[in-house]
C-alpha atoms as a PDB file:
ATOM      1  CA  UNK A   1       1.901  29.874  10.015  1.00  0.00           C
ATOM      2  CA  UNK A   2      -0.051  27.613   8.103  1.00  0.00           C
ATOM      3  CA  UNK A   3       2.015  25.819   5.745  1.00  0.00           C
ATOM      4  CA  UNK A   4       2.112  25.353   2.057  1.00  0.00           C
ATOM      5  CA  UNK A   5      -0.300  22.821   0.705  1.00  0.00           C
ATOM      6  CA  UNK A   6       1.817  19.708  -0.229  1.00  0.00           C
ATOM      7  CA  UNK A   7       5.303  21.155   0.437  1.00  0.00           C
ATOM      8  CA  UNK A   8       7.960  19.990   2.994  1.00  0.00           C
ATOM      9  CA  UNK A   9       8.606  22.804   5.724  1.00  0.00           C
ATOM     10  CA  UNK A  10      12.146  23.937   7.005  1.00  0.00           C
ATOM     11  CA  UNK A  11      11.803  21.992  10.127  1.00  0.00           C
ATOM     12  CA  UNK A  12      10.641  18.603  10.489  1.00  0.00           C
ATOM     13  CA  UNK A  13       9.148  16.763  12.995  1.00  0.00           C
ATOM     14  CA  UNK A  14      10.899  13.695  13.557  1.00  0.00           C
ATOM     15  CA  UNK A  15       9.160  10.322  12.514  1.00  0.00           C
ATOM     16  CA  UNK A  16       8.266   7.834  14.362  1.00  0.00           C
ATOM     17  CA  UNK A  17       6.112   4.749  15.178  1.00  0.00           C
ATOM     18  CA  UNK A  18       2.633   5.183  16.028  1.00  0.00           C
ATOM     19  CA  UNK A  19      -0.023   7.699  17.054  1.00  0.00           C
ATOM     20  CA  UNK A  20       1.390  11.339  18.850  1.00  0.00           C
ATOM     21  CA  UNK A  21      -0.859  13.706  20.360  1.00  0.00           C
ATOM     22  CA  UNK A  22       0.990  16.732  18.855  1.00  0.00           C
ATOM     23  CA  UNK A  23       3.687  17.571  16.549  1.00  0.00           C
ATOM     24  CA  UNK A  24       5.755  18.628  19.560  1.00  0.00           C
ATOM     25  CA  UNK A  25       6.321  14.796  20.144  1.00  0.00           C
ATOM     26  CA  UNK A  26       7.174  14.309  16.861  1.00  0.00           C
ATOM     27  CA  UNK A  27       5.112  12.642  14.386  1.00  0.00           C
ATOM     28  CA  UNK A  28       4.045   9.994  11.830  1.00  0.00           C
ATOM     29  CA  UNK A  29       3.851   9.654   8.376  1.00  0.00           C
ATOM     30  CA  UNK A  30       0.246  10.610   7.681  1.00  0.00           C
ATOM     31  CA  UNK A  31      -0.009  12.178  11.096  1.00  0.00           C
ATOM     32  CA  UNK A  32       2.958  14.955   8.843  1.00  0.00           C
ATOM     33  CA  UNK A  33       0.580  14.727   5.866  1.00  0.00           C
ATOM     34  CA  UNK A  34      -2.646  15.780   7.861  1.00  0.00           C
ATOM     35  CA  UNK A  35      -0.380  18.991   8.644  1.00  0.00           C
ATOM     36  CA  UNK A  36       0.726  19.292   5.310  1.00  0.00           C
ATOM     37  CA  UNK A  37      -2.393  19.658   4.057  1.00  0.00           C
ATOM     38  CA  UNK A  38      -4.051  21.906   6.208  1.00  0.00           C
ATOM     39  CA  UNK A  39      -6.207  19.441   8.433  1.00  0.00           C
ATOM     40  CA  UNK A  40      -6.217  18.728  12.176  1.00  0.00           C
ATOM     41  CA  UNK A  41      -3.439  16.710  13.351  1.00  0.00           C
ATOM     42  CA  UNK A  42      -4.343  13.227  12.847  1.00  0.00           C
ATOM     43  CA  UNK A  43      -3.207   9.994  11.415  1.00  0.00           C
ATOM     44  CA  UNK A  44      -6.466   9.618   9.487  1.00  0.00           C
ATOM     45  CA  UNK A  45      -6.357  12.909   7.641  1.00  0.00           C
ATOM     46  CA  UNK A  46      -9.357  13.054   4.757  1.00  0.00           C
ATOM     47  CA  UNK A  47      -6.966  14.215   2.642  1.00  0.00           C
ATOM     48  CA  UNK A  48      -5.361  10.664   1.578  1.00  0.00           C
ATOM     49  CA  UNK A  49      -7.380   7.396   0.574  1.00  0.00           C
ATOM     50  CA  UNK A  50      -7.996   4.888   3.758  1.00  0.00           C
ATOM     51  CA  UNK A  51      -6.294   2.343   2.293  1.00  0.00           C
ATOM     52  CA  UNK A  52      -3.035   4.157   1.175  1.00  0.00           C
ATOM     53  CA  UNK A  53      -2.928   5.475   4.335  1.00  0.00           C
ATOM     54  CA  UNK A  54      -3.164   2.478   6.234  1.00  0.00           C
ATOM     55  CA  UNK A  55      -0.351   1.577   4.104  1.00  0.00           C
ATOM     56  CA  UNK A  56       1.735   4.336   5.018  1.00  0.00           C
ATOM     57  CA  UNK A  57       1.301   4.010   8.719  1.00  0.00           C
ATOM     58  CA  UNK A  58       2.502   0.446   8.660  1.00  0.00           C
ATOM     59  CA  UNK A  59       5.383   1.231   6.369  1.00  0.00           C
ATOM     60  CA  UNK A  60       6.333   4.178   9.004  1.00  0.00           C
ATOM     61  CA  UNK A  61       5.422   1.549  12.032  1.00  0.00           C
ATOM     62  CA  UNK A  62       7.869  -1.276  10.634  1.00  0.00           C
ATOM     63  CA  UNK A  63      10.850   1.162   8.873  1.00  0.00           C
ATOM     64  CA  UNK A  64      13.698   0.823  11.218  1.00  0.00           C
ATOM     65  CA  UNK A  65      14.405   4.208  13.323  1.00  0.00           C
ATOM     66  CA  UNK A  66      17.441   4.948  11.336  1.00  0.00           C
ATOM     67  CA  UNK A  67      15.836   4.714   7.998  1.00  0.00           C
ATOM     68  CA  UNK A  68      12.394   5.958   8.759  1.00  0.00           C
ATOM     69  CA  UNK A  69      13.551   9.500   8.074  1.00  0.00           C
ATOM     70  CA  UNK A  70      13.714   9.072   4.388  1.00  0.00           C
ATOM     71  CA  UNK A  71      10.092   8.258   4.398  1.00  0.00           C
ATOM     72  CA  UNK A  72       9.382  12.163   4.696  1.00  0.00           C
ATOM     73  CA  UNK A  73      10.087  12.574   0.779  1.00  0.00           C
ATOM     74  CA  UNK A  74       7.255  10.557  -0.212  1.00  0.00           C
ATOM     75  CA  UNK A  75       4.520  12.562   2.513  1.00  0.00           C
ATOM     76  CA  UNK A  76       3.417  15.261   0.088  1.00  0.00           C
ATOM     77  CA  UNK A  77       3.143  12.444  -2.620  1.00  0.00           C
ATOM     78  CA  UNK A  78       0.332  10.970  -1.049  1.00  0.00           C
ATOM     79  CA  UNK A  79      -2.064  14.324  -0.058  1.00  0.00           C
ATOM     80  CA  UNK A  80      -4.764  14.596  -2.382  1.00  0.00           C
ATOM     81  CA  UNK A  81      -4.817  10.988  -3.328  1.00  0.00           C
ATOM     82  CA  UNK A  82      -8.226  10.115  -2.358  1.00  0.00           C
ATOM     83  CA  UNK A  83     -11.854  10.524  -4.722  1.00  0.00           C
ATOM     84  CA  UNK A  84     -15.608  10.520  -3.935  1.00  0.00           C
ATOM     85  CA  UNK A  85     -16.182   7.772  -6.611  1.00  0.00           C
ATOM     86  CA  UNK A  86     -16.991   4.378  -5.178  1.00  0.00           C
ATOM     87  CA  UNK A  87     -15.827   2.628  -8.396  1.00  0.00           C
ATOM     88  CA  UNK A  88     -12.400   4.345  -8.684  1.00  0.00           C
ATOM     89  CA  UNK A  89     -12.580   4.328  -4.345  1.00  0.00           C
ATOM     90  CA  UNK A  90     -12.874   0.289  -4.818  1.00  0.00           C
ATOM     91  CA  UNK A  91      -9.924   0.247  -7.273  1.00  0.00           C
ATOM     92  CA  UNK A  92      -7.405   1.818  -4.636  1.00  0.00           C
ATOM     93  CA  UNK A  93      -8.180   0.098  -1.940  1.00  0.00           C
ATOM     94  CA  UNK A  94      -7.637  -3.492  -4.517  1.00  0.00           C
ATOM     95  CA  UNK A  95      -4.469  -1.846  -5.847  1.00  0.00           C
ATOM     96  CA  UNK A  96      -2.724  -1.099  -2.935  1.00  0.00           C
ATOM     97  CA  UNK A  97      -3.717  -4.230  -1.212  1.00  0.00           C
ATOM     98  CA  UNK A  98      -2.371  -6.031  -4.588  1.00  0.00           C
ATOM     99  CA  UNK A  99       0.434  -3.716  -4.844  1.00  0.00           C
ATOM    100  CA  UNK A 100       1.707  -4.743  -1.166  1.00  0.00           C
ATOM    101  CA  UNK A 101       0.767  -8.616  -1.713  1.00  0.00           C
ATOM    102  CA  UNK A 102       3.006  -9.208  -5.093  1.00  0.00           C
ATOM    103  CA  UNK A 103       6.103  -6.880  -3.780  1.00  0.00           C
ATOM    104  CA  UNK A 104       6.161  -9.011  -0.131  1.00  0.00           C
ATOM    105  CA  UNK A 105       5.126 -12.199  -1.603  1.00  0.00           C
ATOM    106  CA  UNK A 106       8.814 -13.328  -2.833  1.00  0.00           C
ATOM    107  CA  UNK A 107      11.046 -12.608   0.030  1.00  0.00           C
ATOM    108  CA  UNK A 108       8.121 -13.325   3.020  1.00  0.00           C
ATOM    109  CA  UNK A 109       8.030 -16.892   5.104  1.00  0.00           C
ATOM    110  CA  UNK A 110       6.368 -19.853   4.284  1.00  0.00           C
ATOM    111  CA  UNK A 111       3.389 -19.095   6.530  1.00  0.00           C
ATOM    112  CA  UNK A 112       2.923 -15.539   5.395  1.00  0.00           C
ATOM    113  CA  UNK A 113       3.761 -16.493   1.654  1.00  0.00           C
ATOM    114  CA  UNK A 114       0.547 -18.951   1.769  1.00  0.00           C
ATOM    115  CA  UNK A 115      -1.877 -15.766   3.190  1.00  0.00           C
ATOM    116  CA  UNK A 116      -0.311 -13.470   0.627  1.00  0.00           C
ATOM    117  CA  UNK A 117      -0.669 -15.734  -2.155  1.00  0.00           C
ATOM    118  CA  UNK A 118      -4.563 -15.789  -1.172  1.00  0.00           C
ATOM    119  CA  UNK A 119      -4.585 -11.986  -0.756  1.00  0.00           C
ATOM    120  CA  UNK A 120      -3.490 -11.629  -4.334  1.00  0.00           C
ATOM    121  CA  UNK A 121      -5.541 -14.342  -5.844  1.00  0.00           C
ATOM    122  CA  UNK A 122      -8.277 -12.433  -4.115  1.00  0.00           C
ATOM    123  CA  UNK A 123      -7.814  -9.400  -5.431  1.00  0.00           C
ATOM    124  CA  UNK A 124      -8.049 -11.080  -8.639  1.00  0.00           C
ATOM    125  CA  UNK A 125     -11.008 -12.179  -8.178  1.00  0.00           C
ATOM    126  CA  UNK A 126     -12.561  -8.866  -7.197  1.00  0.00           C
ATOM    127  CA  UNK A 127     -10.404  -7.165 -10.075  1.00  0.00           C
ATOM    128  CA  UNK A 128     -12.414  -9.347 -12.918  1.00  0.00           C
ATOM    129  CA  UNK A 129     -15.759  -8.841 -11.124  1.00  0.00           C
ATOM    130  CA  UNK A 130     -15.367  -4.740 -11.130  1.00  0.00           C
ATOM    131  CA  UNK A 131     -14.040  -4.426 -14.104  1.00  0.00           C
ATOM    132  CA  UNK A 132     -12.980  -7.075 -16.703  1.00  0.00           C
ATOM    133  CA  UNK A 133      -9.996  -4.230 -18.495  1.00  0.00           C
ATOM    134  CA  UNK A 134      -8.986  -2.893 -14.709  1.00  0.00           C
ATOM    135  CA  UNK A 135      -7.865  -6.738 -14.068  1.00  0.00           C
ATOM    136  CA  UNK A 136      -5.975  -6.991 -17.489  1.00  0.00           C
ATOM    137  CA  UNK A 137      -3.754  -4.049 -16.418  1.00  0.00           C
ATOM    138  CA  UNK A 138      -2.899  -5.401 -13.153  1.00  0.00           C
ATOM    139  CA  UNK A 139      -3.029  -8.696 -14.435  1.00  0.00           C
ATOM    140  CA  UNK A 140       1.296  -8.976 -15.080  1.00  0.00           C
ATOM    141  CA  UNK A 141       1.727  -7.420 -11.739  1.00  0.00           C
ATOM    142  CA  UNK A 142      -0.393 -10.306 -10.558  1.00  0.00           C
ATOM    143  CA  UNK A 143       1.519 -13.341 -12.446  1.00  0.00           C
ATOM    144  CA  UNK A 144       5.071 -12.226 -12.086  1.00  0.00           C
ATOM    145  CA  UNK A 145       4.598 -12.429  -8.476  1.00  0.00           C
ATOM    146  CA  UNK A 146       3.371 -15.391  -8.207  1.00  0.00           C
ATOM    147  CA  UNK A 147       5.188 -17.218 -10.266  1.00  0.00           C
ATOM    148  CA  UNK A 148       8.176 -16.534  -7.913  1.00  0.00           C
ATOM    149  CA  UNK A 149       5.979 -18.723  -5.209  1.00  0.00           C
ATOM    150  CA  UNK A 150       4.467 -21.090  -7.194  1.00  0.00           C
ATOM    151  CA  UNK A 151       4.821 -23.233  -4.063  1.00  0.00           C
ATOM    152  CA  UNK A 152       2.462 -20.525  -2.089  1.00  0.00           C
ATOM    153  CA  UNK A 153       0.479 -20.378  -5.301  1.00  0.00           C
ATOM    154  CA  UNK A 154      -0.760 -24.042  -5.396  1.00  0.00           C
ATOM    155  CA  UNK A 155      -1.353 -24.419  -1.861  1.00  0.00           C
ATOM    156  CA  UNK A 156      -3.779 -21.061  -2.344  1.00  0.00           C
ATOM    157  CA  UNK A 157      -5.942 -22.141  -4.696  1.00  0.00           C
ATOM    158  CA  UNK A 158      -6.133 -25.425  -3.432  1.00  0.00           C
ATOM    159  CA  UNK A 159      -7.515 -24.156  -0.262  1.00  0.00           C
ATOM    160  CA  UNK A 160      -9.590 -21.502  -2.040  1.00  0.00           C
ATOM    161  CA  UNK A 161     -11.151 -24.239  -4.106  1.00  0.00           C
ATOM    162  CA  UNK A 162     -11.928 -26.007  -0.889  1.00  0.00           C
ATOM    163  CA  UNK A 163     -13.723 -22.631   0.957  1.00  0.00           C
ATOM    164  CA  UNK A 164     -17.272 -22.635  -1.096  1.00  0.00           C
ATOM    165  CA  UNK A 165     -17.833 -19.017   0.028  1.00  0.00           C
ATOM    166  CA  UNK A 166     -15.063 -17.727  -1.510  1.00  0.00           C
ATOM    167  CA  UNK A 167     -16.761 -16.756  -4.632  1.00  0.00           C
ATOM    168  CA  UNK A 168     -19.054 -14.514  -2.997  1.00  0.00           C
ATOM    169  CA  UNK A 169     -16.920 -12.571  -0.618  1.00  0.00           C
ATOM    170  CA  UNK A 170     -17.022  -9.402  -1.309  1.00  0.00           C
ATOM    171  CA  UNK A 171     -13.718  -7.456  -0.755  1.00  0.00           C
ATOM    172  CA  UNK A 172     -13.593  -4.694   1.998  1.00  0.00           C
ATOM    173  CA  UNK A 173     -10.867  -1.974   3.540  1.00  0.00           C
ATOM    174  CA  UNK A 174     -10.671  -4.702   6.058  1.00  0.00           C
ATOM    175  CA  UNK A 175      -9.823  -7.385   3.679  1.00  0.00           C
ATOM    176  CA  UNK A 176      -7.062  -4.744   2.022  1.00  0.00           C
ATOM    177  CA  UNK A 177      -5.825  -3.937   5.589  1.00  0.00           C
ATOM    178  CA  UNK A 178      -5.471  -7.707   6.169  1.00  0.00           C
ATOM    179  CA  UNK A 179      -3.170  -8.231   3.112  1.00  0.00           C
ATOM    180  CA  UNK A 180      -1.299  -5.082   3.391  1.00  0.00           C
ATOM    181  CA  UNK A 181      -0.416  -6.392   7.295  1.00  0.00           C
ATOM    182  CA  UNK A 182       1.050  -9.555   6.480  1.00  0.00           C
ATOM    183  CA  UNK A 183       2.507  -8.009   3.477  1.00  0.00           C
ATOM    184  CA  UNK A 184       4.718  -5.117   5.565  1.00  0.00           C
ATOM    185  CA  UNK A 185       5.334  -7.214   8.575  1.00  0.00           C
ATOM    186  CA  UNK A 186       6.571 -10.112   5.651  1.00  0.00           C
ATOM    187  CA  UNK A 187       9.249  -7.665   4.028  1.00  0.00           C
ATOM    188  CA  UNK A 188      10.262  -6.058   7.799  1.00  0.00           C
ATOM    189  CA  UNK A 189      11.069  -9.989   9.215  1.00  0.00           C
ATOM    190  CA  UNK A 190      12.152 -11.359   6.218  1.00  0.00           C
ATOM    191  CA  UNK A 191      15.659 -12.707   5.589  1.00  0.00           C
ATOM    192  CA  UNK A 192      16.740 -10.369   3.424  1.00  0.00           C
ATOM    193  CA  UNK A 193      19.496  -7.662   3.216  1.00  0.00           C
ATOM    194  CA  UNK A 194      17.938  -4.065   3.226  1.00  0.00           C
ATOM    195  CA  UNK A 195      14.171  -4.499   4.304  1.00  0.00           C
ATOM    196  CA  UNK A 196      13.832  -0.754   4.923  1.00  0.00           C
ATOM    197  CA  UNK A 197      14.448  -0.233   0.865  1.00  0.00           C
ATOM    198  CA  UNK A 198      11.649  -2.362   0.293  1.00  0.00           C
ATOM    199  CA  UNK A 199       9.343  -0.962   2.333  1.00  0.00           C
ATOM    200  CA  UNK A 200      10.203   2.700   0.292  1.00  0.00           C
ATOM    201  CA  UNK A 201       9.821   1.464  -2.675  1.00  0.00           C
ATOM    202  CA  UNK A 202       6.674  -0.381  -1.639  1.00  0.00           C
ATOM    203  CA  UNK A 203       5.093   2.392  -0.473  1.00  0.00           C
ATOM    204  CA  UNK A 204       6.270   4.626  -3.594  1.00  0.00           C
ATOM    205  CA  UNK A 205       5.203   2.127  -5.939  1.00  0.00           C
ATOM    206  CA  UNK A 206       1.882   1.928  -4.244  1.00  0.00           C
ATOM    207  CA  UNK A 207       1.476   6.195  -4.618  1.00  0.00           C
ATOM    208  CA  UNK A 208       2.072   6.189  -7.916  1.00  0.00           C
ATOM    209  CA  UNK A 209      -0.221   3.331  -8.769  1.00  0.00           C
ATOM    210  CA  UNK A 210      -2.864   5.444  -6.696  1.00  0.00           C
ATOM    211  CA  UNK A 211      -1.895   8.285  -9.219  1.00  0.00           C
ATOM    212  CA  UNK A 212      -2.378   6.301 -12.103  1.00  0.00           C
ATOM    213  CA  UNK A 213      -5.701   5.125 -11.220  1.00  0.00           C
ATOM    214  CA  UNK A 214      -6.644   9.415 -10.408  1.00  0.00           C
ATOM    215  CA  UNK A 215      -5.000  10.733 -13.103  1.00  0.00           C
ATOM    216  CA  UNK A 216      -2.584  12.815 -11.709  1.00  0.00           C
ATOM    217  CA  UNK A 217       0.498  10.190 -12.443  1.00  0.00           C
ATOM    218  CA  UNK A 218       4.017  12.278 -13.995  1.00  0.00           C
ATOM    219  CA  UNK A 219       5.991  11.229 -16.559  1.00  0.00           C
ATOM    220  CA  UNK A 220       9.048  10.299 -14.743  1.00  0.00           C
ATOM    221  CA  UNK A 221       7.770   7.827 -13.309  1.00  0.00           C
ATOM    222  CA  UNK A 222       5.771   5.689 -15.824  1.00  0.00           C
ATOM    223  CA  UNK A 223       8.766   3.214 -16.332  1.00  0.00           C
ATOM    224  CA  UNK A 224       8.264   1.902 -12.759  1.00  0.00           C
ATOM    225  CA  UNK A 225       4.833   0.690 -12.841  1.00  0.00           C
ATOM    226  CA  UNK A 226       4.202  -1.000 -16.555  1.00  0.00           C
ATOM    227  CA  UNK A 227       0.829  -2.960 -14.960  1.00  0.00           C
ATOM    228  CA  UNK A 228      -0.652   0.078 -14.787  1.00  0.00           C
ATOM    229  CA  UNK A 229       0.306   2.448 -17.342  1.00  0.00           C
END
């Protein structure tokens, strides 16, 4: 029976880390949402935004096995978060990257602190060169990260200022799946006390800014994302 577009089924397959050839052998995070939404199995279902899904797979790759379960609430969140407009397309893939740079940027090492910090300056960048009132909404998303690294922040835009290119590199899914890399493996490794949590509420945080920026946001959740409301 096919199921119910963007509901959770009585039986679940079991998460877990990377690709599976069927459901039978349980089953990733957007591997569950292809099936949700009607598609052929597959952890690159059409049905979520490239970017947010890349997300999501890393999230499910790095949640610990005894906390990876909880990640099924948030699967039907993220079908139907996708569009067929390149300037809105753009926006998600900077957001999420963003969204994943400023939550790992605090609690990451010193190495991966410095390549966040020029993730999220780079997003900037592109931000103001799309569109000038898109970058003023992220914009306090932007500075209260970094001003919990202003360490990782200095030594970024020193070297920025150093790579003359910079200014006309134009930002790609690549360049998002770069920052959202180093961002997920930053929170999973870092020193911290529940890592798992973080990666849930980085990956819920990043949904519902993907909502925003479609439309299709609820009210209950406005109070978590003020950058983009």
């Amino acid at each position: 029976m096919k199921p119910v577009q963007g509901s959770l089924p009585d039986i679940m397959p079991v998460l877990s880390r990377g690709k599976h050839r069927t459901p039978k052998s349980g089953g990733c995070f957007m591997e569950f949402a292809s099936y949700l939404a009607g598609e052929s199995w597959s952890d690159h279902p059409a049905c979520t935004h490239p970017v947010l899904a890349s997300l999501a797979r890393m999230v499910n790759d790095c949640t610990s096995d005894g906390a990876r379960s909880r990640l099924a609430l948030l699967i039907p969140s993220v079908i139907g978060l996708t569009s067929s407009d390149q300037r809105i397309d753009k926006r998600i893939e900077i957001v999420v990257a963003l969204r994943a740079g400023c939550e790992a940027l605090p609690t990451a090492s010193l190495e991966r602190q410095r390549a966040l910090a020029v993730g999220v300056l780079t997003c900037e960048r592109n931000a103001s060169v799309l569109d000038p009132q898109f970058a003023e909404r992220v914009g306090p998303l932007i500075r209260t990260a970094l001003q919990k690294a202003p360490d990782a922040e200095r030594w970024a835009r020193d070297f920025l200022g150093s790579v003359h290119s910079w200014s006309h590199t134009k930002f790609t899914p690549r360049t998002a799946d770069t920052i959202i890399r180093v961002a997920v493996q930053g929170i999973s490794e870092a020193c911290i006390s529940d890592p798992d949590a973080r990666l849930y509420v980085l990956l819920d945080h990043a949904i519902n800014d993907c909502r925003v920026l479609l439309g299709t946001r609820t009210p209950d959740r406005t109070a978590q994302l003020p950058a983009l409301a």
